[in-house]
N, C-alpha and C. Protein backbone atom coordinates (compact mmCIF):
# COMPACT_ATOMS: atom_id res chain seq x y z
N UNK A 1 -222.09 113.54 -140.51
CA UNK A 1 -221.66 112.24 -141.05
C UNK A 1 -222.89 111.34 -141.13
N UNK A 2 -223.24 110.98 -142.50
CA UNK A 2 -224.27 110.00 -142.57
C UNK A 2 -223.48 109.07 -141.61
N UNK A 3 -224.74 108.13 -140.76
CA UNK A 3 -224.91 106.94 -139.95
C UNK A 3 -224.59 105.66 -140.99
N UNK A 4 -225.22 105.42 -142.17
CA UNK A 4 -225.48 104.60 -143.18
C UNK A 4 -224.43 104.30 -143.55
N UNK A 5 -223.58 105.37 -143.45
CA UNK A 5 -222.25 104.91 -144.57
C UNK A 5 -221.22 103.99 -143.44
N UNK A 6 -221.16 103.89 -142.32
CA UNK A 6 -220.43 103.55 -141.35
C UNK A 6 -220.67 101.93 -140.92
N UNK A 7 -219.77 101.01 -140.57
CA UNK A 7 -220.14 99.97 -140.15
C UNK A 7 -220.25 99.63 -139.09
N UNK A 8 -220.77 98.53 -138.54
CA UNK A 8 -220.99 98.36 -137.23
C UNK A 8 -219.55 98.38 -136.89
N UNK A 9 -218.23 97.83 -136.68
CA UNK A 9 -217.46 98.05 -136.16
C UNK A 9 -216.84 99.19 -135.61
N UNK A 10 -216.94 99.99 -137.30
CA UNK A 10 -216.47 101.59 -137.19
C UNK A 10 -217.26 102.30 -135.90
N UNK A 11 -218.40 102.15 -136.45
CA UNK A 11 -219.22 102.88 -135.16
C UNK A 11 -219.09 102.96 -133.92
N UNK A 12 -218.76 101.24 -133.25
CA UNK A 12 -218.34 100.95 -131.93
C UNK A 12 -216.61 101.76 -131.92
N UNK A 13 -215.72 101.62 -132.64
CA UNK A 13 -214.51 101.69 -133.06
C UNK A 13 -214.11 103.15 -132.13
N UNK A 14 -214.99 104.34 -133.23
CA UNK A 14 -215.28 105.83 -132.53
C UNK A 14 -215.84 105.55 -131.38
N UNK A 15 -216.80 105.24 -131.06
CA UNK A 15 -217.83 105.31 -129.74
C UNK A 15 -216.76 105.17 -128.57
N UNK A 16 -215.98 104.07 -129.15
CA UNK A 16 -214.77 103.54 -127.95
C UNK A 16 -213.57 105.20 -127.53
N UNK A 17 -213.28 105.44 -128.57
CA UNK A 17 -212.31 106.49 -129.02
C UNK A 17 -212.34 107.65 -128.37
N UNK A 18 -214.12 108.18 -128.65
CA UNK A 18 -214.25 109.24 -128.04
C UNK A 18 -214.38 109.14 -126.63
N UNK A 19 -214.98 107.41 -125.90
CA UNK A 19 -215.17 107.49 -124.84
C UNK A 19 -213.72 107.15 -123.81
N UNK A 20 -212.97 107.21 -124.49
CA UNK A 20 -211.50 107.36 -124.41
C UNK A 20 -211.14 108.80 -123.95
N UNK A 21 -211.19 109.48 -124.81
CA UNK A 21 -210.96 110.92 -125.13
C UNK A 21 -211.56 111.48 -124.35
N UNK A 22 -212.76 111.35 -123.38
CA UNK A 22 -213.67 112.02 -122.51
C UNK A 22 -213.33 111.05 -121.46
N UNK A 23 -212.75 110.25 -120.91
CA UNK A 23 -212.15 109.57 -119.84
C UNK A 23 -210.74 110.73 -119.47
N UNK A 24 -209.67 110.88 -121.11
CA UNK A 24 -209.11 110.92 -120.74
C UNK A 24 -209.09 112.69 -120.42
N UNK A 25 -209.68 113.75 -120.56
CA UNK A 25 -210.25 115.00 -120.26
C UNK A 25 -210.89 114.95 -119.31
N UNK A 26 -211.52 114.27 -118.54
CA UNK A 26 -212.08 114.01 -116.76
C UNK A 26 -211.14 114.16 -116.03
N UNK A 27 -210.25 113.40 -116.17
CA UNK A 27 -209.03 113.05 -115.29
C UNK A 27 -208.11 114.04 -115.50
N UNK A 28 -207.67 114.75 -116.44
CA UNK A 28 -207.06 116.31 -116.63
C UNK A 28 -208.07 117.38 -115.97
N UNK A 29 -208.81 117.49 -116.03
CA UNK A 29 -210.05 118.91 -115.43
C UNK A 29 -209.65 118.26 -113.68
N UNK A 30 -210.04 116.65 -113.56
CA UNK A 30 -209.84 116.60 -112.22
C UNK A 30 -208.32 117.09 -111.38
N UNK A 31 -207.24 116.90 -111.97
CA UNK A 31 -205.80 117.11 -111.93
C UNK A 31 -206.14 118.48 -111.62
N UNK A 32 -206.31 119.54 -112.42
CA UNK A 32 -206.34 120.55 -112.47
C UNK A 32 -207.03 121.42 -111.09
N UNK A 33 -208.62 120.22 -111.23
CA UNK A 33 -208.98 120.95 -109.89
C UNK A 33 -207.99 120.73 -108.99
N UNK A 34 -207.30 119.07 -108.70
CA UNK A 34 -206.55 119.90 -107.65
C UNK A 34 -205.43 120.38 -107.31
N UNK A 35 -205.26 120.97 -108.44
CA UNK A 35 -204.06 121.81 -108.40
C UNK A 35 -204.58 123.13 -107.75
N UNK A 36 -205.38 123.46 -108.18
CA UNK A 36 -206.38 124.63 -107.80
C UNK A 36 -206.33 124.38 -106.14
N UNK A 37 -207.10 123.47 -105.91
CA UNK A 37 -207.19 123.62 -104.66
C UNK A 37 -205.91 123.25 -103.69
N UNK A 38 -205.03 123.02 -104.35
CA UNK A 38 -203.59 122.70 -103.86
C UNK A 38 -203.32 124.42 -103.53
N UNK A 39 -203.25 124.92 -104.64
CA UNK A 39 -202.95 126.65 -105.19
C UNK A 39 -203.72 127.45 -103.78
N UNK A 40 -204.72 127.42 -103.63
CA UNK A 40 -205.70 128.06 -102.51
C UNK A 40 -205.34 128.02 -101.56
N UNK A 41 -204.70 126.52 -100.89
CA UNK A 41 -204.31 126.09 -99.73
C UNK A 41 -202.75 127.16 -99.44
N UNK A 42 -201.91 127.07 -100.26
CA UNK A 42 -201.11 127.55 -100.48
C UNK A 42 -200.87 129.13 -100.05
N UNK A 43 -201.88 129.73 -100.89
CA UNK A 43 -201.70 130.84 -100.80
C UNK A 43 -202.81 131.37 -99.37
N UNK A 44 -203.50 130.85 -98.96
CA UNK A 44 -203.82 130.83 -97.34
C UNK A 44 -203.05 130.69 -96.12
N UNK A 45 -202.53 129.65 -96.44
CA UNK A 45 -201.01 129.54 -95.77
C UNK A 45 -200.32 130.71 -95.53
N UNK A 46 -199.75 131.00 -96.76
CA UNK A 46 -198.98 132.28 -96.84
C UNK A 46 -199.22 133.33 -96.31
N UNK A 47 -200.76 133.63 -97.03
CA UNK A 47 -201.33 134.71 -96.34
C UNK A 47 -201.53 134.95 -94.38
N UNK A 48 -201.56 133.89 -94.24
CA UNK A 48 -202.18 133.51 -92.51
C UNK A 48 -200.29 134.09 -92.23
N UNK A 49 -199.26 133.41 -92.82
CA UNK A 49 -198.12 133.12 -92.20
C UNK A 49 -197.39 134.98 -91.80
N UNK A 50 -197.89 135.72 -93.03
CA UNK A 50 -197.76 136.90 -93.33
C UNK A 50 -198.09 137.60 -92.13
N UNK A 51 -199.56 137.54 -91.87
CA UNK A 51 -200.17 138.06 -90.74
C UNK A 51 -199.65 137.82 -89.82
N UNK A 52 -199.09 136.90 -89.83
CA UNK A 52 -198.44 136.14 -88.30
C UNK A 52 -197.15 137.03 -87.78
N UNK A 53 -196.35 137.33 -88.97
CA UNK A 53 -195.09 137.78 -89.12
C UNK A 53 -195.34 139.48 -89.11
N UNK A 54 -195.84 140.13 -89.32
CA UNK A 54 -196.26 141.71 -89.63
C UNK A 54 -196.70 142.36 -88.09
């Protein structure tokens, strides 16, 4: 995308948008991690509880 053709508003407009869009994909990857590490805990648990029981 030519730069030239865009106005100062537009420009800030996107800049805002994407830095939106990459706020809002931080905070999903972060969720995720801790689901993950929710998931780990979990299945340690289990595993330990298993051993316990066998």
């Amino acid at each position: 995308v030519d730069q030239y053709k865009y106005g100062k508003n537009r420009v800030e407009a996107d800049a805002k948008k994407l830095q939106a869009k990459e706020e809002e994909l931080m905070k999903r990857k972060q969720e995720i991690r801790n689901r993950l590490t929710q998931l780990k805990k979990d299945r340690k648990d289990l595993r330990t509880a298993i051993e316990n029981n066998a």
